[in-house]
Protein backbone atom coordinates (compact mmCIF):
# COMPACT_ATOMS: atom_id res chain seq x y z
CA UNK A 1 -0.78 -3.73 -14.55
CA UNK A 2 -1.30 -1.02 -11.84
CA UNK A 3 -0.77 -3.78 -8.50
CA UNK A 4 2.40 -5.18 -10.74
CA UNK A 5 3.88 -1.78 -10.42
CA UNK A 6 2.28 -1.09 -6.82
CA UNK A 7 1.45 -3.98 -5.50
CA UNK A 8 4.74 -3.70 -3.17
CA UNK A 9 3.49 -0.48 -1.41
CA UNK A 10 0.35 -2.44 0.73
CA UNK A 11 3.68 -4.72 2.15
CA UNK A 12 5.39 -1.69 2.95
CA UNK A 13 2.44 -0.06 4.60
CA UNK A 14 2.41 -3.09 6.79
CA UNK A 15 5.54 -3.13 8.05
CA UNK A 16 5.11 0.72 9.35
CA UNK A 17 1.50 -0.41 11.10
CA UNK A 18 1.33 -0.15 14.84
CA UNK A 19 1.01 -3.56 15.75
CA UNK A 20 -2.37 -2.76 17.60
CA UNK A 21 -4.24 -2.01 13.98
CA UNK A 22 -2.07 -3.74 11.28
CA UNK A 23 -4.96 -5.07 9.73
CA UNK A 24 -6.67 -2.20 9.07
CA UNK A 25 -3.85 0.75 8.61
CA UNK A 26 -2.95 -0.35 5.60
CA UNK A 27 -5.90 -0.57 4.08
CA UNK A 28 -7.45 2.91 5.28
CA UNK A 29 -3.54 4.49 4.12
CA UNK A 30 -4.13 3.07 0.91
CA UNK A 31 -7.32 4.40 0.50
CA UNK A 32 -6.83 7.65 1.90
CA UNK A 33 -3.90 8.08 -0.94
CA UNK A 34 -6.96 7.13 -3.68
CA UNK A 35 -8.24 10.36 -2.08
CA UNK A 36 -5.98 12.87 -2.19
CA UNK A 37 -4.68 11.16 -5.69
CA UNK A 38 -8.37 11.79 -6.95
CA UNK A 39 -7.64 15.55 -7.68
CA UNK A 40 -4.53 14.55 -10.02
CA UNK A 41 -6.49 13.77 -13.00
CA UNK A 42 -7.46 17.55 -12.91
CA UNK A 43 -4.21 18.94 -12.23
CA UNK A 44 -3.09 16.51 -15.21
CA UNK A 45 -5.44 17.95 -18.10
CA UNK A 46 -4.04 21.60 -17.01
CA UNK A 47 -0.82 20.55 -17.23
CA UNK A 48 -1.54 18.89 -20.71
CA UNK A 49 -2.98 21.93 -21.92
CA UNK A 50 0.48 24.21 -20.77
CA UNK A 51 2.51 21.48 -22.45
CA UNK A 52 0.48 21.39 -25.98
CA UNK A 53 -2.36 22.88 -26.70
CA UNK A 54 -6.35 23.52 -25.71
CA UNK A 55 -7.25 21.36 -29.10
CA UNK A 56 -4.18 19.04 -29.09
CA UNK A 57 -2.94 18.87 -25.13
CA UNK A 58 -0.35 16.42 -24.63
CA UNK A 59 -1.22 14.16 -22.33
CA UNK A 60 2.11 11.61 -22.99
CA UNK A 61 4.32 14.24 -21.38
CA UNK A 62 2.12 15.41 -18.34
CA UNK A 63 1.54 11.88 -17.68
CA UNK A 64 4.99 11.02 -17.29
CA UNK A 65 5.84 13.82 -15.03
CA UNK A 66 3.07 12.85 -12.59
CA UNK A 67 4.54 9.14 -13.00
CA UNK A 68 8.01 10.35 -12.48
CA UNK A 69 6.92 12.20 -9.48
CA UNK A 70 5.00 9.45 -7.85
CA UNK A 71 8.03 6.96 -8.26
CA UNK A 72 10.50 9.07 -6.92
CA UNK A 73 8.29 9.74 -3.66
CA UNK A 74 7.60 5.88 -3.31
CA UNK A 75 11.57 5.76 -3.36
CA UNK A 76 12.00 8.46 -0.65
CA UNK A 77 9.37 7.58 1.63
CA UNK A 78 10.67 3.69 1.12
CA UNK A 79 14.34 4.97 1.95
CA UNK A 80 13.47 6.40 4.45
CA UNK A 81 11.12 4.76 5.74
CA UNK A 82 11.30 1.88 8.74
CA UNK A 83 11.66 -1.70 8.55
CA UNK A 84 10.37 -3.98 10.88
CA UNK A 85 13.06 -6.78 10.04
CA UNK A 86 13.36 -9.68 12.19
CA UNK A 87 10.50 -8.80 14.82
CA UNK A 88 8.30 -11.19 16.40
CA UNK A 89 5.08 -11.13 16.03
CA UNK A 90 3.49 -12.79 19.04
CA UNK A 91 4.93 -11.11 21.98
CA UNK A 92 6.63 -13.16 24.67
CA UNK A 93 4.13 -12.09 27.10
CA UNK A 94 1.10 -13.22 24.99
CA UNK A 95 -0.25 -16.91 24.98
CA UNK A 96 0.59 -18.93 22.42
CA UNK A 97 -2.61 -20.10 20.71
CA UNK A 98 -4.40 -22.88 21.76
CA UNK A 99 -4.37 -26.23 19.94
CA UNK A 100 -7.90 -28.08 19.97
CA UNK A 101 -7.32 -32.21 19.03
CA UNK A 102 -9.89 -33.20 16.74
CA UNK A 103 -11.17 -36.43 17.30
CA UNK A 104 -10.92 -39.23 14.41
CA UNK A 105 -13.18 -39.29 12.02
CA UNK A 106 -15.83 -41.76 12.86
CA UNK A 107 -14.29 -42.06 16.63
CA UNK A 108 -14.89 -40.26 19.68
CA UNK A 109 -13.21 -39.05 22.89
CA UNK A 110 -14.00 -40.67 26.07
């Protein structure tokens, strides 16, 4: 359920990548966000204790703010964001790979 609703965000992450460490960058990014999300599920008790009680907290609500928060910033930063639409990916300068001819099965090359 969690890459249906984020599972979009790794794609975006890519497009902003320097081209130099696109494999990687969006990875580490992603990770670095598990991270700095890691100290939520504190901040999310504290809040569910202001919002209810220390026997009953309510968890539902401070949940949802945190959600709510989350999606709008995906939003922003998305808006915002850049879009590398219509690029090329193998510069004109680079060589275009090489292509290797396999040799029939069974035959050979003389």
């Amino acid at each position: 359920m969690v890459q249906g609703a984020w599972g979009i965000v790794p794609v975006h992450l890519n497009e902003l990548s320097p081209t130099d460490v696109r494999g990687t960058f969006p990875g580490f990014a992603y990770q670095l966000g598990n991270l700095f999300a890691a100290e939520i599920v504190f901040l999310e008790a504290l809040l569910a204790q202001n919002l209810g009680g220390v026997k009953t907290p309510n968890y539902a609500s401070a949940l949802a703010i945190f959600s709510l928060g989350a999606f709008l910033a995906v939003i922003i930063f998305a808006a915002i964001g850049r879009e590398a639409k219509g690029i090329e990916f193998i510069k004109a300068d680079e060589e275009e790979p090489m292509k290797v001819e396999m040799a029939p099965s069974g035959g050979t090359y003389s």
